[in-house]
N, C-alpha and C. Protein backbone atom coordinates (compact mmCIF):
# COMPACT_ATOMS: atom_id res chain seq x y z
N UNK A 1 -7.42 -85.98 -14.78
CA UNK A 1 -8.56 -85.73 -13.91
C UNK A 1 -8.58 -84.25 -13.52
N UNK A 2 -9.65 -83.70 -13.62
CA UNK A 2 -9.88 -82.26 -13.24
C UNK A 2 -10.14 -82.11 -12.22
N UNK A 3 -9.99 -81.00 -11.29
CA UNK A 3 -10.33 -80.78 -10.23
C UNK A 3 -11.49 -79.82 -9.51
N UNK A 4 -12.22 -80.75 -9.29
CA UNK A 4 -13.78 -79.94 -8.98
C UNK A 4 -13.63 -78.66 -8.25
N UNK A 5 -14.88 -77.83 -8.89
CA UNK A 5 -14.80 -76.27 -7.57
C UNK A 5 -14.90 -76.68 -6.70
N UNK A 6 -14.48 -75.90 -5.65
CA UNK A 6 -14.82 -75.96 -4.02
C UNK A 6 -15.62 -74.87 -3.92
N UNK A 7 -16.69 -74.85 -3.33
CA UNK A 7 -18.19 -73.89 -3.21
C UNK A 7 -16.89 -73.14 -2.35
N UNK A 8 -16.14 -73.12 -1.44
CA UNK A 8 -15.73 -72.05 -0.80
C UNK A 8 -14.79 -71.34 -1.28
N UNK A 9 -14.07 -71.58 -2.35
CA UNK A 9 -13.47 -70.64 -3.29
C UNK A 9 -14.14 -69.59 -4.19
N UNK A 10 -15.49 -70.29 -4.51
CA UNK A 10 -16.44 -69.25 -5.13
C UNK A 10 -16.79 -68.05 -3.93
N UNK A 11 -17.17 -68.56 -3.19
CA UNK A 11 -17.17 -67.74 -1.91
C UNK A 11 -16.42 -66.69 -1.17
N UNK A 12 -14.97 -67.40 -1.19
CA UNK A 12 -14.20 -66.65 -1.00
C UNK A 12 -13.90 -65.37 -2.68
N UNK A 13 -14.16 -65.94 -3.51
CA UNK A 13 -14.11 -64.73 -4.39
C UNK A 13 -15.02 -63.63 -4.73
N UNK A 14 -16.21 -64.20 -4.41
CA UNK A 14 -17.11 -63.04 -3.85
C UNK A 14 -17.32 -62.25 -3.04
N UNK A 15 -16.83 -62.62 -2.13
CA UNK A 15 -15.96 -61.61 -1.05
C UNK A 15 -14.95 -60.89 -1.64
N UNK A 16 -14.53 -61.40 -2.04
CA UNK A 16 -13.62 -60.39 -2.01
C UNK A 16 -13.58 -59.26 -3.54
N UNK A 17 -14.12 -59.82 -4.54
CA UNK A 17 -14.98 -59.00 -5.86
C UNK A 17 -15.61 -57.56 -5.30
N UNK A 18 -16.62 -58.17 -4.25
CA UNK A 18 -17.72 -57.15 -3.64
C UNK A 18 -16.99 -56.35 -2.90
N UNK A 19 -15.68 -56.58 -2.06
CA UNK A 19 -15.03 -55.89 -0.73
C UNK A 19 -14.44 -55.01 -1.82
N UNK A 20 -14.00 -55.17 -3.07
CA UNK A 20 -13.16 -54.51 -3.74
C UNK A 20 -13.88 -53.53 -4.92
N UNK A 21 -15.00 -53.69 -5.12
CA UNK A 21 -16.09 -53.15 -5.39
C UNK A 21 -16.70 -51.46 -4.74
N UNK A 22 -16.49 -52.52 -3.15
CA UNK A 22 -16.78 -51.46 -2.45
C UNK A 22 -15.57 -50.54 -2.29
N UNK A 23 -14.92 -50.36 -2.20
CA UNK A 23 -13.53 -49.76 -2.19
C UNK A 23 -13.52 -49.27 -3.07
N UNK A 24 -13.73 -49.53 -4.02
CA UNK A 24 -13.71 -48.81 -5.26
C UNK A 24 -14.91 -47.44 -5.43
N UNK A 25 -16.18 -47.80 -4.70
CA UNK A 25 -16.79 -46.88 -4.77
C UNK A 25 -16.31 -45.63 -3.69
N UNK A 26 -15.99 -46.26 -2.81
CA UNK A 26 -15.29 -45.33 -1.78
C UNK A 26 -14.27 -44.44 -2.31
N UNK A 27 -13.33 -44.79 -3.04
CA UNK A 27 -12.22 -44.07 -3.90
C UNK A 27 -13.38 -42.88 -4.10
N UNK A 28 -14.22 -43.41 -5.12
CA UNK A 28 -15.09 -42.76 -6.21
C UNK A 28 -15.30 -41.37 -5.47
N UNK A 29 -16.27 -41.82 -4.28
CA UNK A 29 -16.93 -40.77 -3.80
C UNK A 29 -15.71 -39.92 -3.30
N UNK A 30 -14.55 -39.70 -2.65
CA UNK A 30 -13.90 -39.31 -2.33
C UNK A 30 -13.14 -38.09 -2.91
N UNK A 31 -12.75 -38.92 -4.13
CA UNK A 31 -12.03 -38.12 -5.21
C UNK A 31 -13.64 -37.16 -5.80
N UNK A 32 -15.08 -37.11 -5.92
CA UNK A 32 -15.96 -36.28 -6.06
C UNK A 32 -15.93 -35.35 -4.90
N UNK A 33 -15.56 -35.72 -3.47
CA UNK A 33 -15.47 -34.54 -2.81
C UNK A 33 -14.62 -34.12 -3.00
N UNK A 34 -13.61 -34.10 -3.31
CA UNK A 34 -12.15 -33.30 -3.35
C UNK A 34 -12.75 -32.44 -4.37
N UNK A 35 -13.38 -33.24 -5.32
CA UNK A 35 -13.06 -32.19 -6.72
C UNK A 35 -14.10 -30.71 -6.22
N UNK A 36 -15.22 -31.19 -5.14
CA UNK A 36 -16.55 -30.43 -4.83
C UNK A 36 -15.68 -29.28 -4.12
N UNK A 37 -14.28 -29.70 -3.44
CA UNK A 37 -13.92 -28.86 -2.61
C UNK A 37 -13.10 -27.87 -3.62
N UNK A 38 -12.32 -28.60 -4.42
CA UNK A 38 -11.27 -27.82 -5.38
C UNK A 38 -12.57 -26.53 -6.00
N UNK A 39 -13.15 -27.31 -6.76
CA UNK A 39 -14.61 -26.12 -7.09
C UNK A 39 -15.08 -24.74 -5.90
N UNK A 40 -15.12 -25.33 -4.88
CA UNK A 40 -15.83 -24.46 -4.04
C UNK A 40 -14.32 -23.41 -3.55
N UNK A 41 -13.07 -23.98 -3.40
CA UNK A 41 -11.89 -23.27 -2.88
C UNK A 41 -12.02 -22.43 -4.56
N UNK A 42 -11.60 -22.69 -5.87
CA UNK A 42 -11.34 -21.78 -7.05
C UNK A 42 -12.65 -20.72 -7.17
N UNK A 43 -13.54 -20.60 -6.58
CA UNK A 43 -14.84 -19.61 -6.98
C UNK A 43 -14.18 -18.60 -6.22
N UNK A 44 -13.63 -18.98 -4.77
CA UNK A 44 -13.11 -17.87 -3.89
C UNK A 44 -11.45 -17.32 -4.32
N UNK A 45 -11.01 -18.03 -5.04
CA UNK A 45 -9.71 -17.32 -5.33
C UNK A 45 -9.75 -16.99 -7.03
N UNK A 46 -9.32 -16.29 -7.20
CA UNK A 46 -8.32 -15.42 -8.41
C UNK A 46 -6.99 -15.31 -8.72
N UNK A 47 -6.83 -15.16 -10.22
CA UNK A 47 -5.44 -14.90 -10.52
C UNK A 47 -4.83 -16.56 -10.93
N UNK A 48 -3.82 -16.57 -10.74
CA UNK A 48 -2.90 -17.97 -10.73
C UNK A 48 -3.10 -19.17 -9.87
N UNK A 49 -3.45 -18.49 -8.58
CA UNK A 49 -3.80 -19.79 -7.85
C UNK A 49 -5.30 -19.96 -8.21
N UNK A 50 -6.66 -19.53 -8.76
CA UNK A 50 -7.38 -19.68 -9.21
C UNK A 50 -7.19 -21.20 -11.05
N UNK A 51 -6.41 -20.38 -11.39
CA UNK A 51 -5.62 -21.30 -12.51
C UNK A 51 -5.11 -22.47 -12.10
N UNK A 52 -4.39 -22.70 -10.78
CA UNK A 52 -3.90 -24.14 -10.87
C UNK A 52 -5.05 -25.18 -10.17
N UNK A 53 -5.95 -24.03 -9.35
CA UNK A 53 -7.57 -24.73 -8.91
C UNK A 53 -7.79 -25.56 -9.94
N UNK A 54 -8.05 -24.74 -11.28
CA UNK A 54 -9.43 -25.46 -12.33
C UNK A 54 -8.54 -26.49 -12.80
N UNK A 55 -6.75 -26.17 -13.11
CA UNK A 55 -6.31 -27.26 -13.13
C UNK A 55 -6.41 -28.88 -12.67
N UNK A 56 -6.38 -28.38 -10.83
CA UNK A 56 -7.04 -29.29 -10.31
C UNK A 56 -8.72 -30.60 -10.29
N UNK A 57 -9.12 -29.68 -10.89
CA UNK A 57 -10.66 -29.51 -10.92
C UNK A 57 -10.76 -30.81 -11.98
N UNK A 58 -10.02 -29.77 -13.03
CA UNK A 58 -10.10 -30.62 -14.77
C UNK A 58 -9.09 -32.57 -14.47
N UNK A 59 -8.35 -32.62 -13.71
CA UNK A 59 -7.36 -33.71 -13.66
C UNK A 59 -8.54 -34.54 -12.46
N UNK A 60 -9.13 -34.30 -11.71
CA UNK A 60 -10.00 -34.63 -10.97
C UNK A 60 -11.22 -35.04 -11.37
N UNK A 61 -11.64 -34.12 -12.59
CA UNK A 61 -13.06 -35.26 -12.89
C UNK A 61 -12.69 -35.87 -14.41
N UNK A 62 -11.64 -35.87 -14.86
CA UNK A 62 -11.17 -36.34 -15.96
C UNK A 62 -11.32 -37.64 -15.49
């Protein structure tokens, strides 16, 4: 005998799909500001620390 869904397990997994969803976009946007900031900090510097910027930059929107 199989055991029928329970509508509140579907439920509960949609919750939590979507909560993790959202989190995920949150990461997203986050790691785009960093990279907006790494960009905007390497225009103002030169030399080596300019170099480990774009480093930054490149590992960030990779």
């Amino acid at each position: 005998m199989t055991r029928q869904p329970d509508p509140e397990d579907r439920f509960i997994n949609d919750v939590s799909i979507s909560a993790y969803l959202d989190a995920l976009a949150d990461v997203c946007k986050r790691l785009e500001a960093m990279g907006s900031i790494a960009r905007n900090a390497q225009s103002r510097v030169h030399g080596t620390a300019g170099q480990y910027w774009q480093g930054y930059v490149d590992a960030v929107s990779a």
